[in-house]
N, C-alpha and C. Protein backbone atom coordinates (compact mmCIF):
# COMPACT_ATOMS: atom_id res chain seq x y z
N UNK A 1 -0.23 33.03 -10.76
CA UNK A 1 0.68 32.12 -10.11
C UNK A 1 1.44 31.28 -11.16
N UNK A 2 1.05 30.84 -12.47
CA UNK A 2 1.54 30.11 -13.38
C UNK A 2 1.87 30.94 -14.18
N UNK A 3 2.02 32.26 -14.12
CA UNK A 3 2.87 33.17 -15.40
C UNK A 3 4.07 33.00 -14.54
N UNK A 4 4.32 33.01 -13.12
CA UNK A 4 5.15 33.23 -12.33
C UNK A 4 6.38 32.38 -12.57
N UNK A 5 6.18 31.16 -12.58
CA UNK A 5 6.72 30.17 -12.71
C UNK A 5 7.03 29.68 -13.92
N UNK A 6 6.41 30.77 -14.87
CA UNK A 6 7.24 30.48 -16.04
C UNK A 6 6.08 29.21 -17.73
N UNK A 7 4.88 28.87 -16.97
CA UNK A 7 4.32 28.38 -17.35
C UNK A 7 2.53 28.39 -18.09
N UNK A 8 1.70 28.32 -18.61
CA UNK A 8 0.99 28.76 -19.32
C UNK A 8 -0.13 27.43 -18.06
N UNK A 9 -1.19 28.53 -17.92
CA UNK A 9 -2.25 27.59 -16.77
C UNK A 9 -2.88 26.44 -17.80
N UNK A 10 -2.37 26.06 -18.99
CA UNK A 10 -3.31 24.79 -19.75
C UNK A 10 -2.15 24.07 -19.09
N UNK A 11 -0.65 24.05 -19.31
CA UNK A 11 0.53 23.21 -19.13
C UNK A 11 0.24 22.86 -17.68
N UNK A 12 0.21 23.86 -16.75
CA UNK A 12 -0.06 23.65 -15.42
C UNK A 12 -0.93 22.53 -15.22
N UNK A 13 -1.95 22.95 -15.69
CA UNK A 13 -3.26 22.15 -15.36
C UNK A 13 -2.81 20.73 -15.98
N UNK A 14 -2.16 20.09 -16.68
CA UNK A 14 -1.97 19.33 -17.62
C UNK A 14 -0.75 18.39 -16.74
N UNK A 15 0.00 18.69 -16.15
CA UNK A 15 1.25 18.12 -15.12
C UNK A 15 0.14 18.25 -13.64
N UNK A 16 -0.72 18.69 -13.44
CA UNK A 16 -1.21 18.26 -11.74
C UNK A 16 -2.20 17.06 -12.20
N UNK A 17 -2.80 17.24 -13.56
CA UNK A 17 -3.32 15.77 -13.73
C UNK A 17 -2.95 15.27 -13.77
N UNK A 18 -1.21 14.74 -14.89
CA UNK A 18 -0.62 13.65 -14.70
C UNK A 18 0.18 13.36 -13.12
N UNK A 19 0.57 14.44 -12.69
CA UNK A 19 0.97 13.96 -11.47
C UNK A 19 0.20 13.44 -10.55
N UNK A 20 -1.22 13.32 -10.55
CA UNK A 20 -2.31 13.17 -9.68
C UNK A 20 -2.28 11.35 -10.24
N UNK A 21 -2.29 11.02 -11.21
CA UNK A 21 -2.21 9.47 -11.75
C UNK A 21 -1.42 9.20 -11.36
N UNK A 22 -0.01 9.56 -11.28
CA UNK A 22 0.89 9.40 -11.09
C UNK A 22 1.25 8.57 -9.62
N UNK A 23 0.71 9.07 -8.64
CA UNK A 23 0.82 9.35 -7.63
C UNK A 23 -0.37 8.07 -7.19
N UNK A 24 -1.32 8.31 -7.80
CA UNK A 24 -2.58 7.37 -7.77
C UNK A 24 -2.29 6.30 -7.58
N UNK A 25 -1.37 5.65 -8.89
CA UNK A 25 -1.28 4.26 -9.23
C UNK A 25 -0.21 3.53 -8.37
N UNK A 26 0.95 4.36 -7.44
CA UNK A 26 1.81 4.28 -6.76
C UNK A 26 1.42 3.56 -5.43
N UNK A 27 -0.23 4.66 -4.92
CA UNK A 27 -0.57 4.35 -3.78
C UNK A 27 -1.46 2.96 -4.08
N UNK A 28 -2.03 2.73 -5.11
CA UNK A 28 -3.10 1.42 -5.61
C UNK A 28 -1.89 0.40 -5.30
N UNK A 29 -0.45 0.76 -6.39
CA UNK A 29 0.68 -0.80 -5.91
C UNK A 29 0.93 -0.83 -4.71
N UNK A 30 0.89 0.09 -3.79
CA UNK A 30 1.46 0.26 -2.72
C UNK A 30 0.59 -0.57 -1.82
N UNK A 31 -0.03 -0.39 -1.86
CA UNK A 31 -1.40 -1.34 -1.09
C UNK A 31 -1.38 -2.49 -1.18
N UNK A 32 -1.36 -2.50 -2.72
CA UNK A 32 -1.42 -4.13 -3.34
C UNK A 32 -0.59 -5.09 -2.61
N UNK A 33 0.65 -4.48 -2.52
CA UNK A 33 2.07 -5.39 -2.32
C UNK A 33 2.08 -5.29 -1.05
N UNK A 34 1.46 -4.63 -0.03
CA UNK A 34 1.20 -4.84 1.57
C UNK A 34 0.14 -5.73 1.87
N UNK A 35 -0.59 -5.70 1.27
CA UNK A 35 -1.51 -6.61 1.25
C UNK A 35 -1.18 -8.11 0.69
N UNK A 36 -0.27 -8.45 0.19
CA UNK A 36 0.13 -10.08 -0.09
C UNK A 36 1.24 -10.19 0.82
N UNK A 37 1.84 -9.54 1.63
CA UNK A 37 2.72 -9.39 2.79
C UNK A 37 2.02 -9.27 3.88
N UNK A 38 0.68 -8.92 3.68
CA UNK A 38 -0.31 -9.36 5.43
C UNK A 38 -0.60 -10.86 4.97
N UNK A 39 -1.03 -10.80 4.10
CA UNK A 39 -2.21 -12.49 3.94
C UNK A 39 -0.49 -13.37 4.28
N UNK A 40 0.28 -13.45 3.87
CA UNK A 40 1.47 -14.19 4.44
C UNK A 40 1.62 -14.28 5.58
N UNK A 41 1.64 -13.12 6.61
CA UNK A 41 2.07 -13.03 7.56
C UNK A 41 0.89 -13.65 8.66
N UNK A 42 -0.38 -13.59 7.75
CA UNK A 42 -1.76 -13.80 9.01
C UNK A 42 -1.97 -15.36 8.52
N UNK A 43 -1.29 -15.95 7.60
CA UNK A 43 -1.32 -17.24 7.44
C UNK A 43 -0.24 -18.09 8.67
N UNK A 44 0.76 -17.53 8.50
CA UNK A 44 1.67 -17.67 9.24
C UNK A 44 1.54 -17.85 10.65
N UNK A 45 0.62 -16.63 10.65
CA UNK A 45 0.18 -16.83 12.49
C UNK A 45 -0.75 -17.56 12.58
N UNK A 46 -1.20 -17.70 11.84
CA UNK A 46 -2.55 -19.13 12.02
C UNK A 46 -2.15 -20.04 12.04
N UNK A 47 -1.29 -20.55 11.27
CA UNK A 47 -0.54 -21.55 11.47
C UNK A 47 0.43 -22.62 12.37
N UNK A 48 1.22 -20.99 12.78
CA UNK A 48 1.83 -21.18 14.01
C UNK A 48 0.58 -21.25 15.22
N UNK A 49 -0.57 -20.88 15.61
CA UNK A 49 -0.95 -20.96 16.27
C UNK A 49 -1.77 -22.92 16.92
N UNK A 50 -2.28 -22.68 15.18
CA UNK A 50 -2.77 -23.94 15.40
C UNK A 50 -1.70 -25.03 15.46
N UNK A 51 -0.34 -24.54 15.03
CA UNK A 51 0.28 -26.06 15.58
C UNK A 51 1.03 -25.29 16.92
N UNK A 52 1.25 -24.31 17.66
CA UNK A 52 1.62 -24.44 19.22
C UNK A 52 0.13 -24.79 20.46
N UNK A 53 -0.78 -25.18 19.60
CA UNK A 53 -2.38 -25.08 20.22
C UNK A 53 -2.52 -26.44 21.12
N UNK A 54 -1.72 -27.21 20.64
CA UNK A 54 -1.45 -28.61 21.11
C UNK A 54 -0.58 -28.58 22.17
N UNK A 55 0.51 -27.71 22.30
CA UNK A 55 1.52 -27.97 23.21
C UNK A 55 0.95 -26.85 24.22
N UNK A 56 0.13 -25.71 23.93
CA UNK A 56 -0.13 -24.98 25.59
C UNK A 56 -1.39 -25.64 25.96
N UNK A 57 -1.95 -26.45 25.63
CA UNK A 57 -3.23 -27.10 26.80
C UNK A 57 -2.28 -28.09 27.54
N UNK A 58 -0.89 -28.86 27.20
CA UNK A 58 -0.81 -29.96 28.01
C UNK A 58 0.07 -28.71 29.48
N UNK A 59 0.17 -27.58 29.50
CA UNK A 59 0.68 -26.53 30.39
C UNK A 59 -0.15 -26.15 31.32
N UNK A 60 -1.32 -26.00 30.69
CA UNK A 60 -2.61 -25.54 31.77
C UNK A 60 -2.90 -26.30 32.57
């Protein structure tokens, strides 16, 4: 399959590892940076909650 394509199976083997890091460290930031965009957003709703918490008991 790698004579096919023109390439020697050490080279092969050598680009699916780096592409495998590659790919790795993408999904690790990827996470990262969703994750300080939840803790914002679940602060936010806590926030908002505890200050609309006052105005729906005087409703009930």
């Amino acid at each position: 399959m790698w004579h096919e394509l023109g390439i020697s199976a050490g080279t092969g083997l050598i680009i699916l590892i780096a592409l495998y890091f590659v790919i790795n460290r993408a999904v690790i930031n990827g996470i990262e940076e969703s994750q300080a965009e939840l803790r914002k957003a679940v602060r936010k709703g806590i926030e908002d909650y505890y200050n609309n918490k006052g105005d729906d008991d005087d409703e009930e």
